[in-house]
C-alpha atoms as a PDB file:
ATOM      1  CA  UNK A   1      23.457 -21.722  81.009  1.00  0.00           C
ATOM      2  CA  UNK A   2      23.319 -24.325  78.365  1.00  0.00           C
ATOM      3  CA  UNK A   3      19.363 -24.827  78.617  1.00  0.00           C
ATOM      4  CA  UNK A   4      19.485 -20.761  78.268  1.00  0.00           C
ATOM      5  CA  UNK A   5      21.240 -20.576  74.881  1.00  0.00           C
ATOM      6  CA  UNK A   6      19.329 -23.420  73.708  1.00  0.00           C
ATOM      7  CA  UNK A   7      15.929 -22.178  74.379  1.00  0.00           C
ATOM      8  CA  UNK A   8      17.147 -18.696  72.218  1.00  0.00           C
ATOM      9  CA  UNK A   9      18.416 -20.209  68.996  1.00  0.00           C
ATOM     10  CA  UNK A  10      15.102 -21.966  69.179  1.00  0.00           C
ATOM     11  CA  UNK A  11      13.297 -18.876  69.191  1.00  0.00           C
ATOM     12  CA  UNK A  12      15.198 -17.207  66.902  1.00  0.00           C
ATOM     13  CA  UNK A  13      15.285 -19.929  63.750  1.00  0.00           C
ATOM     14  CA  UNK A  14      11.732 -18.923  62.451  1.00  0.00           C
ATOM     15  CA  UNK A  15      12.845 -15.306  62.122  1.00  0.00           C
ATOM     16  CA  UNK A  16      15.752 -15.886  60.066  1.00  0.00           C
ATOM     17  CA  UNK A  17      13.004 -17.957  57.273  1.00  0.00           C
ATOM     18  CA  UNK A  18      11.168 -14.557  56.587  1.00  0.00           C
ATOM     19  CA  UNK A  19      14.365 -11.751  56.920  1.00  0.00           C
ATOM     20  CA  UNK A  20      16.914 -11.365  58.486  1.00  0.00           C
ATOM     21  CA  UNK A  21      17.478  -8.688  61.377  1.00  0.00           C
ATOM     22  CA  UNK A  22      20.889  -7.341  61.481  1.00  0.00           C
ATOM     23  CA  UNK A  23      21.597  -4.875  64.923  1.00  0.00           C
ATOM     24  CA  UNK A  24      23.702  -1.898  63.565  1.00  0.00           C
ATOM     25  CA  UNK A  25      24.568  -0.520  67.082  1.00  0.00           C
ATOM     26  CA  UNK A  26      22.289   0.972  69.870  1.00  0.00           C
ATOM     27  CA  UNK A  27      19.042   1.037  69.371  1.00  0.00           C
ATOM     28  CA  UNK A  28      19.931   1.308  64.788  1.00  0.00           C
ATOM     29  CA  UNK A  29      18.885  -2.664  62.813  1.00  0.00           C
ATOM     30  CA  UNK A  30      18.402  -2.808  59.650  1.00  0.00           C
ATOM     31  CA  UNK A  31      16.034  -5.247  57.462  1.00  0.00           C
ATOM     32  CA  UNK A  32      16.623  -6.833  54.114  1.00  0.00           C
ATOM     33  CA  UNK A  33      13.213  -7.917  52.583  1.00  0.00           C
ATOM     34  CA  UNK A  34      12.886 -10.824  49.670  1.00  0.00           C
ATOM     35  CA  UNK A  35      11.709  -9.499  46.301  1.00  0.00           C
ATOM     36  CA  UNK A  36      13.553  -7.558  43.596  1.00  0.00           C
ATOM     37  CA  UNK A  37      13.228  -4.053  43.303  1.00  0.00           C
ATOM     38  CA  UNK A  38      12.035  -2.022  40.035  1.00  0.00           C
ATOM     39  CA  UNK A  39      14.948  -1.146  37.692  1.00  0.00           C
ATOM     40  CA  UNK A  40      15.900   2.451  37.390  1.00  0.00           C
ATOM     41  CA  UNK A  41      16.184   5.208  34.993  1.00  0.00           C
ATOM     42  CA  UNK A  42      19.265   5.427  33.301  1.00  0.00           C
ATOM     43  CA  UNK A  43      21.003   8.616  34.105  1.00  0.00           C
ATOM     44  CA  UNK A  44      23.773   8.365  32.430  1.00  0.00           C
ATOM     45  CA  UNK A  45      25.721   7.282  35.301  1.00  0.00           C
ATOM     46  CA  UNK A  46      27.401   4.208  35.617  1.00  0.00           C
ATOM     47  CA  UNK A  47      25.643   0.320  36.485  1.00  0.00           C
ATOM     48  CA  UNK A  48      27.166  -2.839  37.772  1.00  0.00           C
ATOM     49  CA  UNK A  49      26.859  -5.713  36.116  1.00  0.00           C
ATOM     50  CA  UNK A  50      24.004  -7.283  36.280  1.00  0.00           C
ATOM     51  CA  UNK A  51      21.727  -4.739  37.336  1.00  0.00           C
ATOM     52  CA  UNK A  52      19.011  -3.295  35.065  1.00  0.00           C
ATOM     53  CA  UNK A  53      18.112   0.366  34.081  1.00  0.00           C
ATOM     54  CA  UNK A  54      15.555   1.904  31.827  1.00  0.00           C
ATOM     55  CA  UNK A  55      15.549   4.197  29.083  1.00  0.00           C
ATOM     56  CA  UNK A  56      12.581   5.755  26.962  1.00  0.00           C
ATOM     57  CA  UNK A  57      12.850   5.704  22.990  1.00  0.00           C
ATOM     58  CA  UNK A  58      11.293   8.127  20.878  1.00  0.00           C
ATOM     59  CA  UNK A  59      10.476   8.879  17.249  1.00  0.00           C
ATOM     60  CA  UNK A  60       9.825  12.294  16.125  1.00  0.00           C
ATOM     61  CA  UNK A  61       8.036  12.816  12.504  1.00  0.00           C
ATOM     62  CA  UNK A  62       7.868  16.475  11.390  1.00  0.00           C
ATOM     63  CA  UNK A  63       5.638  16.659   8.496  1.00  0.00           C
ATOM     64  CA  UNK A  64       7.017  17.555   5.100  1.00  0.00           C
ATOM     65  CA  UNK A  65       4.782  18.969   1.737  1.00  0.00           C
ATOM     66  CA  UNK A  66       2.449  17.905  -0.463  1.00  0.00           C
ATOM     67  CA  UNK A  67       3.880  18.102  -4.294  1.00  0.00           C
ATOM     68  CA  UNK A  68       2.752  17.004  -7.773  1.00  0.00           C
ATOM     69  CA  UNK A  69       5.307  16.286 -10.645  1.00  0.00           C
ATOM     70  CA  UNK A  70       3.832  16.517 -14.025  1.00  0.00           C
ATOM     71  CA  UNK A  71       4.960  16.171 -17.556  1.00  0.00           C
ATOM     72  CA  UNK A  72       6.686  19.256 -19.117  1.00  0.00           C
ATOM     73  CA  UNK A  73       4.664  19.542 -21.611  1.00  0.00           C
ATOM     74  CA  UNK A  74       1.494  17.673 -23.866  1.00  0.00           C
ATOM     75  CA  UNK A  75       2.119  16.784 -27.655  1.00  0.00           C
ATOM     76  CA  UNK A  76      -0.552  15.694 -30.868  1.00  0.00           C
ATOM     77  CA  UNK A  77      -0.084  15.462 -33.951  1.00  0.00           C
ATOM     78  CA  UNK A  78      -1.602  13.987 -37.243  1.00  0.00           C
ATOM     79  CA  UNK A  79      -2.008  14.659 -41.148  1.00  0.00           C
ATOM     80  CA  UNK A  80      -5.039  15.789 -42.303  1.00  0.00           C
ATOM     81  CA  UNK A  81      -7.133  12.734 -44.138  1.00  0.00           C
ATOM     82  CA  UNK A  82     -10.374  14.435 -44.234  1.00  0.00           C
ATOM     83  CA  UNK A  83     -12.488  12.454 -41.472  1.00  0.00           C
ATOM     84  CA  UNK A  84     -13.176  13.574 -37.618  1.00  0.00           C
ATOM     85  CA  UNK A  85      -9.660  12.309 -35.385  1.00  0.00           C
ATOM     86  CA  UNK A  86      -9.371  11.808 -31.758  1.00  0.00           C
ATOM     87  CA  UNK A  87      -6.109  11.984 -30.812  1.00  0.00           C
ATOM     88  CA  UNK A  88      -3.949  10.625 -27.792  1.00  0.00           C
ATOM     89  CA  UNK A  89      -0.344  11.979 -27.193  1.00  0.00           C
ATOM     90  CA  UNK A  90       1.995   9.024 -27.635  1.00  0.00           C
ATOM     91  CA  UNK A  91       4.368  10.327 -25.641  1.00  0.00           C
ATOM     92  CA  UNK A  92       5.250   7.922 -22.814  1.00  0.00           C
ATOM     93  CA  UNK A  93       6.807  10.279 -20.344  1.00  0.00           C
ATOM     94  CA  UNK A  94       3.605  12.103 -20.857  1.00  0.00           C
ATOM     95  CA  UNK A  95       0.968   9.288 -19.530  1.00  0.00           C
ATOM     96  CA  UNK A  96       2.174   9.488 -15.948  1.00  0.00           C
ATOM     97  CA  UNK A  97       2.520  12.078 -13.246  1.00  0.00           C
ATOM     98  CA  UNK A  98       3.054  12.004  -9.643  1.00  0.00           C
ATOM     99  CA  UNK A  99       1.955  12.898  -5.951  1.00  0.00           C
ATOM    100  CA  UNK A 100       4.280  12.965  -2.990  1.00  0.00           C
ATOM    101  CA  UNK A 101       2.293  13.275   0.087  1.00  0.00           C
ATOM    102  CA  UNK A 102       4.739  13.786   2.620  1.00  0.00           C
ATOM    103  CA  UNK A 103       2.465  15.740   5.104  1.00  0.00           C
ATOM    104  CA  UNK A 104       1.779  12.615   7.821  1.00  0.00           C
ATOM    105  CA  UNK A 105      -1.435  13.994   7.888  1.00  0.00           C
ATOM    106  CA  UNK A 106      -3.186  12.035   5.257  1.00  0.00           C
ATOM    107  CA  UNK A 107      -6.122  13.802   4.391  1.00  0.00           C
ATOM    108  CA  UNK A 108      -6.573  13.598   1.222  1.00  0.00           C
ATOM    109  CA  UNK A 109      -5.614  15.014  -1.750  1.00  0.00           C
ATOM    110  CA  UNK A 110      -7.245  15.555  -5.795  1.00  0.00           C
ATOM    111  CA  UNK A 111      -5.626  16.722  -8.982  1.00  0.00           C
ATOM    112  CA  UNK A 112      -7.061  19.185 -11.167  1.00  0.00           C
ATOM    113  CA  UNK A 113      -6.519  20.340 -14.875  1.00  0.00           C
ATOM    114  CA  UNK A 114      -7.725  23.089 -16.632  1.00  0.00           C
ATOM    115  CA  UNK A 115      -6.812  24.368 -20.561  1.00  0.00           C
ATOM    116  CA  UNK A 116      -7.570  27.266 -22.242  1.00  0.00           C
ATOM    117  CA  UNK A 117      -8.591  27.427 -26.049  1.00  0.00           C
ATOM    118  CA  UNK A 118      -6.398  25.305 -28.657  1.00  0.00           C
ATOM    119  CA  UNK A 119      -5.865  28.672 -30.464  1.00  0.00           C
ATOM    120  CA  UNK A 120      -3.489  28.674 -33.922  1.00  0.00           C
ATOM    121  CA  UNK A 121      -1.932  31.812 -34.924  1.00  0.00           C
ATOM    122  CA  UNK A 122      -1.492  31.145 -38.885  1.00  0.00           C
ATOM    123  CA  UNK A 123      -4.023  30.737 -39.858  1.00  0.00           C
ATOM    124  CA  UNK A 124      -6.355  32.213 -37.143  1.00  0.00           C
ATOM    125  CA  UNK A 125      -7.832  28.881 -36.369  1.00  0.00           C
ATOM    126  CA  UNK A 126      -9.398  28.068 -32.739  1.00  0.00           C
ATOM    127  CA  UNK A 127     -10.811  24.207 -31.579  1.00  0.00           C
ATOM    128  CA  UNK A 128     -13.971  24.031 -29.953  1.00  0.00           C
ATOM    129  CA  UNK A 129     -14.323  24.807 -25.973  1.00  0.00           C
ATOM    130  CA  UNK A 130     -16.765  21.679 -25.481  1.00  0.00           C
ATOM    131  CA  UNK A 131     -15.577  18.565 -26.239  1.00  0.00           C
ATOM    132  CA  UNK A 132     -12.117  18.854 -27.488  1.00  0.00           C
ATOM    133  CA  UNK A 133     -10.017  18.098 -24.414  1.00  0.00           C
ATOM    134  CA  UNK A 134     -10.428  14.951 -22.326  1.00  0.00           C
ATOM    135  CA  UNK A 135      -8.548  12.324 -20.236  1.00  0.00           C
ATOM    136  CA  UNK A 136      -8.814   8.734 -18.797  1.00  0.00           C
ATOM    137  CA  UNK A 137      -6.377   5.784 -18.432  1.00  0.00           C
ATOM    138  CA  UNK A 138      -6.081   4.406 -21.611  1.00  0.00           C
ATOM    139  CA  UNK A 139      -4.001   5.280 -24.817  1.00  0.00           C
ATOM    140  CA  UNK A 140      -6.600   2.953 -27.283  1.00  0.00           C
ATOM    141  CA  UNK A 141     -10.447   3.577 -28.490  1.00  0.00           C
ATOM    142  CA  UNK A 142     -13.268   1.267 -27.075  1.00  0.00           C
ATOM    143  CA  UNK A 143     -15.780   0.884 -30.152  1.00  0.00           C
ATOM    144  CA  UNK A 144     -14.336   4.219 -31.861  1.00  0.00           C
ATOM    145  CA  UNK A 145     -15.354   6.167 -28.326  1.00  0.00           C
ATOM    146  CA  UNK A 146     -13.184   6.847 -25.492  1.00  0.00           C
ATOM    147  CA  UNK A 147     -12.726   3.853 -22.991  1.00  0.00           C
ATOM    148  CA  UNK A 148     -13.910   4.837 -19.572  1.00  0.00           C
ATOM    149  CA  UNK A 149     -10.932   3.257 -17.998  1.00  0.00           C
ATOM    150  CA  UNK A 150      -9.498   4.848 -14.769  1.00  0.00           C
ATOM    151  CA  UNK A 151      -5.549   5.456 -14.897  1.00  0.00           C
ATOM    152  CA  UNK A 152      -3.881   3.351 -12.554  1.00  0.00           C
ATOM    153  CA  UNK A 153      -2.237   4.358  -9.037  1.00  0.00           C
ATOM    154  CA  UNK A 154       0.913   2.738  -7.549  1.00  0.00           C
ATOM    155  CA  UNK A 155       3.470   3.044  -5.042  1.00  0.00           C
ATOM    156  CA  UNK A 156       6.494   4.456  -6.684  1.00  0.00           C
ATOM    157  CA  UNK A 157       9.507   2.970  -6.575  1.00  0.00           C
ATOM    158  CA  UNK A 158      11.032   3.075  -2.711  1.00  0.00           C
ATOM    159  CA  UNK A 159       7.820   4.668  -1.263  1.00  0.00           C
ATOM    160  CA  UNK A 160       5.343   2.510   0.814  1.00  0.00           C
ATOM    161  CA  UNK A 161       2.552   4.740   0.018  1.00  0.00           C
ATOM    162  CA  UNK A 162      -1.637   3.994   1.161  1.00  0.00           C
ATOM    163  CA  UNK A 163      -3.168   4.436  -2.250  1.00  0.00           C
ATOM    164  CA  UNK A 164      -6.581   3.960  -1.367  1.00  0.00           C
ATOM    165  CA  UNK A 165      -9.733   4.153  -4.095  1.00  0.00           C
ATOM    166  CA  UNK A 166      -9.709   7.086  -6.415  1.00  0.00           C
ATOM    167  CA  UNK A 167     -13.057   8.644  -5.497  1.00  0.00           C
ATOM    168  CA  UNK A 168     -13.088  10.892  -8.324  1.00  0.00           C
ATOM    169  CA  UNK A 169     -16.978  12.825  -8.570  1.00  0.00           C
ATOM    170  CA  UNK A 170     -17.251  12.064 -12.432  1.00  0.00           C
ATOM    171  CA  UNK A 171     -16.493   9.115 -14.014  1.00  0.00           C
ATOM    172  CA  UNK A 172     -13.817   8.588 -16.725  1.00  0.00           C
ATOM    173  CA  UNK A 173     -13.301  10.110 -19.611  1.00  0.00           C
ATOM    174  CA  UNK A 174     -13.326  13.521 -17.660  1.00  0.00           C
ATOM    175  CA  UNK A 175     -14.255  16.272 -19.954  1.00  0.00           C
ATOM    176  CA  UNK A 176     -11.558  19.294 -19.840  1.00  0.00           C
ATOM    177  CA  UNK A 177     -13.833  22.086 -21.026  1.00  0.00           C
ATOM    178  CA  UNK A 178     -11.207  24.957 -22.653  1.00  0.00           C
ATOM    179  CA  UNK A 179     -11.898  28.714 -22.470  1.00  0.00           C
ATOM    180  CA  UNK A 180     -10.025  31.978 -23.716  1.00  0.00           C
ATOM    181  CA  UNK A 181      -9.548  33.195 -20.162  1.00  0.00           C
ATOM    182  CA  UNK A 182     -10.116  31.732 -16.952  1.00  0.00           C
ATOM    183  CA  UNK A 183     -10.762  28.080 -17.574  1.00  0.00           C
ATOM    184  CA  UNK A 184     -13.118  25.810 -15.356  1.00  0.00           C
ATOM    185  CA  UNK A 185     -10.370  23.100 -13.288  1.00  0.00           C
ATOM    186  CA  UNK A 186     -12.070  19.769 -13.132  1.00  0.00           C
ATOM    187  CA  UNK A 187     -10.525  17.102 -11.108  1.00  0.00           C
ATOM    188  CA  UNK A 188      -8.880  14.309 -12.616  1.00  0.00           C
ATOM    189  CA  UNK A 189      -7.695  11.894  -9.565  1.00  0.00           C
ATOM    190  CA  UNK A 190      -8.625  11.953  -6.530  1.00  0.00           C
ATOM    191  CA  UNK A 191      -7.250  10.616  -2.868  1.00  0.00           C
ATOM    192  CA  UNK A 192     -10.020  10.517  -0.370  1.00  0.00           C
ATOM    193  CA  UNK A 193      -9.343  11.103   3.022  1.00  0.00           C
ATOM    194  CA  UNK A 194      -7.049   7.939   5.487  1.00  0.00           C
ATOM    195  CA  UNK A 195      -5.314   7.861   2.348  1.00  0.00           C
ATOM    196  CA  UNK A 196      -2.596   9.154  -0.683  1.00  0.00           C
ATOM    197  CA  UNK A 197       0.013   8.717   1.478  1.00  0.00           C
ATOM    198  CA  UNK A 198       4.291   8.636   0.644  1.00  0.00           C
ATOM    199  CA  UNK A 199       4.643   8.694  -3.273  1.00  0.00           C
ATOM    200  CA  UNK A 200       1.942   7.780  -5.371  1.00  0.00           C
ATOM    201  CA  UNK A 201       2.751   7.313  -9.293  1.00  0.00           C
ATOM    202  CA  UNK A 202      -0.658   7.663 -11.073  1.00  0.00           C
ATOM    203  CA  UNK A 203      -0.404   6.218 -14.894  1.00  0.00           C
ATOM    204  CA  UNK A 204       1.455   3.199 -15.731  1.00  0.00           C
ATOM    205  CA  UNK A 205       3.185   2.913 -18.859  1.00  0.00           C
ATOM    206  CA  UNK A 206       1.523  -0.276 -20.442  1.00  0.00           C
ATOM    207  CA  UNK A 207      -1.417  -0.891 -18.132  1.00  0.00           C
ATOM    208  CA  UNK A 208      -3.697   2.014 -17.091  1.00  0.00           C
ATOM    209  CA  UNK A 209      -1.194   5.320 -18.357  1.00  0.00           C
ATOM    210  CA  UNK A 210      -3.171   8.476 -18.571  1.00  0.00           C
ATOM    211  CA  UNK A 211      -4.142   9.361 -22.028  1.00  0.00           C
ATOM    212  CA  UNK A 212      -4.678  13.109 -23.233  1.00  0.00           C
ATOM    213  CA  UNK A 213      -7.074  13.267 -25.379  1.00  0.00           C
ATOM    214  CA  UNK A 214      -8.000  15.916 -28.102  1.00  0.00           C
ATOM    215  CA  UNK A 215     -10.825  15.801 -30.854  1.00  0.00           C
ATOM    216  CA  UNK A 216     -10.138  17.397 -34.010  1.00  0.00           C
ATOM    217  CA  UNK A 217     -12.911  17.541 -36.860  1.00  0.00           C
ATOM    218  CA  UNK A 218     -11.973  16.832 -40.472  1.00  0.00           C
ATOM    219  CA  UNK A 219     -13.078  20.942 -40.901  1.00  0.00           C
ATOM    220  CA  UNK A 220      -9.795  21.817 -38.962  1.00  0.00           C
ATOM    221  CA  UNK A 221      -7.629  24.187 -40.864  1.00  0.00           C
ATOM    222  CA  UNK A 222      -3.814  22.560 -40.698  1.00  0.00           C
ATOM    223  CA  UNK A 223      -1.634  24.985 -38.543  1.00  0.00           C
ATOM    224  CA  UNK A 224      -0.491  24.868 -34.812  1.00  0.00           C
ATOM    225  CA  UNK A 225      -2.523  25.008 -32.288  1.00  0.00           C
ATOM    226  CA  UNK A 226      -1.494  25.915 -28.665  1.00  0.00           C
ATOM    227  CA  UNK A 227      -3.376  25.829 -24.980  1.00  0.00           C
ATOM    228  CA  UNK A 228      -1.845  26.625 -21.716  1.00  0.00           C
ATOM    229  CA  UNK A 229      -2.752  23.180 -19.385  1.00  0.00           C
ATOM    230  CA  UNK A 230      -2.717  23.500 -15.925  1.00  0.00           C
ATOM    231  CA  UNK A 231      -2.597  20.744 -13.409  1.00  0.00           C
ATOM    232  CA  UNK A 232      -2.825  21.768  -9.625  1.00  0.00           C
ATOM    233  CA  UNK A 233      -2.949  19.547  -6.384  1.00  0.00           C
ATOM    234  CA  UNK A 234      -5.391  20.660  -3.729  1.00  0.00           C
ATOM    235  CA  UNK A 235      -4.620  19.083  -0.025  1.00  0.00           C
ATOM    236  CA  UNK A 236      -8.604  18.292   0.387  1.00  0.00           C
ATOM    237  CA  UNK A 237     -10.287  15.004  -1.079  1.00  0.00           C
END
């Protein structure tokens, strides 16, 4: 009997290195395998301690608009000294307007302006159409001629925007051709597509602003002289 139960735990030691074989009655065992198994989902059910289980995070962005802020209104003004004047508005909340691109889409955007006639009522005085209105990014003459300066374009304050190059078609200063009725909109700044995203302050007060330009010949008759200026964003580059 003792050779008998000696022979068995013999044959029976190299099973237990791999797993372990428990008998759970008749003809029912049961094997426990090395190895640890996958964590779980959490369910919202309870875990023990020390044992993992997974969740899945996720952000949702819904997209918002696309919106332009722009100065109230556009101011000149100057005393008649008898020689041709061009003109800025000095205005400093006037050199800068803005773009919010909150669409996620980004792209692209460009701004346009259009005017109609500088028209005074007393006297009965009108500017010219061609070559009255203009803009660019600077508020100071280059040689007595309008600079051809670009305005600027930052990130506002609290927005990380993706300013990218101002592809605008024409180069700077942009002429603003006036008309009694149904003005021409030419586009002033432009966002080209992969870009012009969050909150985009074009002008800077100091370095680049936008300057709105107006020539007035020394023939102008003194009086006040009035144009409706549009600016409208368009959601293509």
């Amino acid at each position: 009997m003792r050779n008998l139960i000696r022979t068995t735990k013999k044959r029976l030691m190299p099973l237990l290195g791999a797993s372990v074989l428990l008998t759970g009655g008749i003809g029912a065992s049961i094997l426990f395998t090395g190895g640890t198994a996958d964590a779980a989902a959490c369910a919202g059910s309870p875990v023990l301690a020390g044992t993992t289980c997974t969740d899945t995070g996720t952000l949702t962005m819904t997209a918002g608009t696309l919106t332009l802020t722009v100065p109230t209104a556009l101011g000149w003004s100057e005393t008649v000294n008898g020689l041709d004047r061009l003109l800025v508005d000095p205005t400093t909340a006037h050199q800068t307007y803005q773009v919010n691109d909150a669409t996620g889409s980004a792209l692209g955007w460009h701004v346009t302006v259009s005017a109609t006639t500088f028209t005074s009522i007393t006297p009965a005085a009108t500017l010219a159409d061609i070559g009255t209105f203009s803009t660019n990014g600077s508020l100071t003459l280059t040689t007595g001629a309008l600079s051809t300066t670009a305005p600027s374009g930052n990130c506002t304050s609290g927005s990380t925007c993706t300013v990218g190059t101002n592809n605008l078609a024409s180069s700077y200063p942009v002429a603003i051709t006036t008309a009694a009725t149904t003005p021409t909109a030419v586009s002033i700044y432009s966002a080209p597509a992969g870009s012009g995203l969050g909150t985009i302050t074009i002008g800077s007060p100091g370095a680049n602003p936008v300057g709105w330009w107006i020539s007035v010949p020394s023939n102008t008759l003194q009086g006040t002289y009035t144009s409706t200026v549009t600016l409208e964003l368009l959601s293509t580059p």
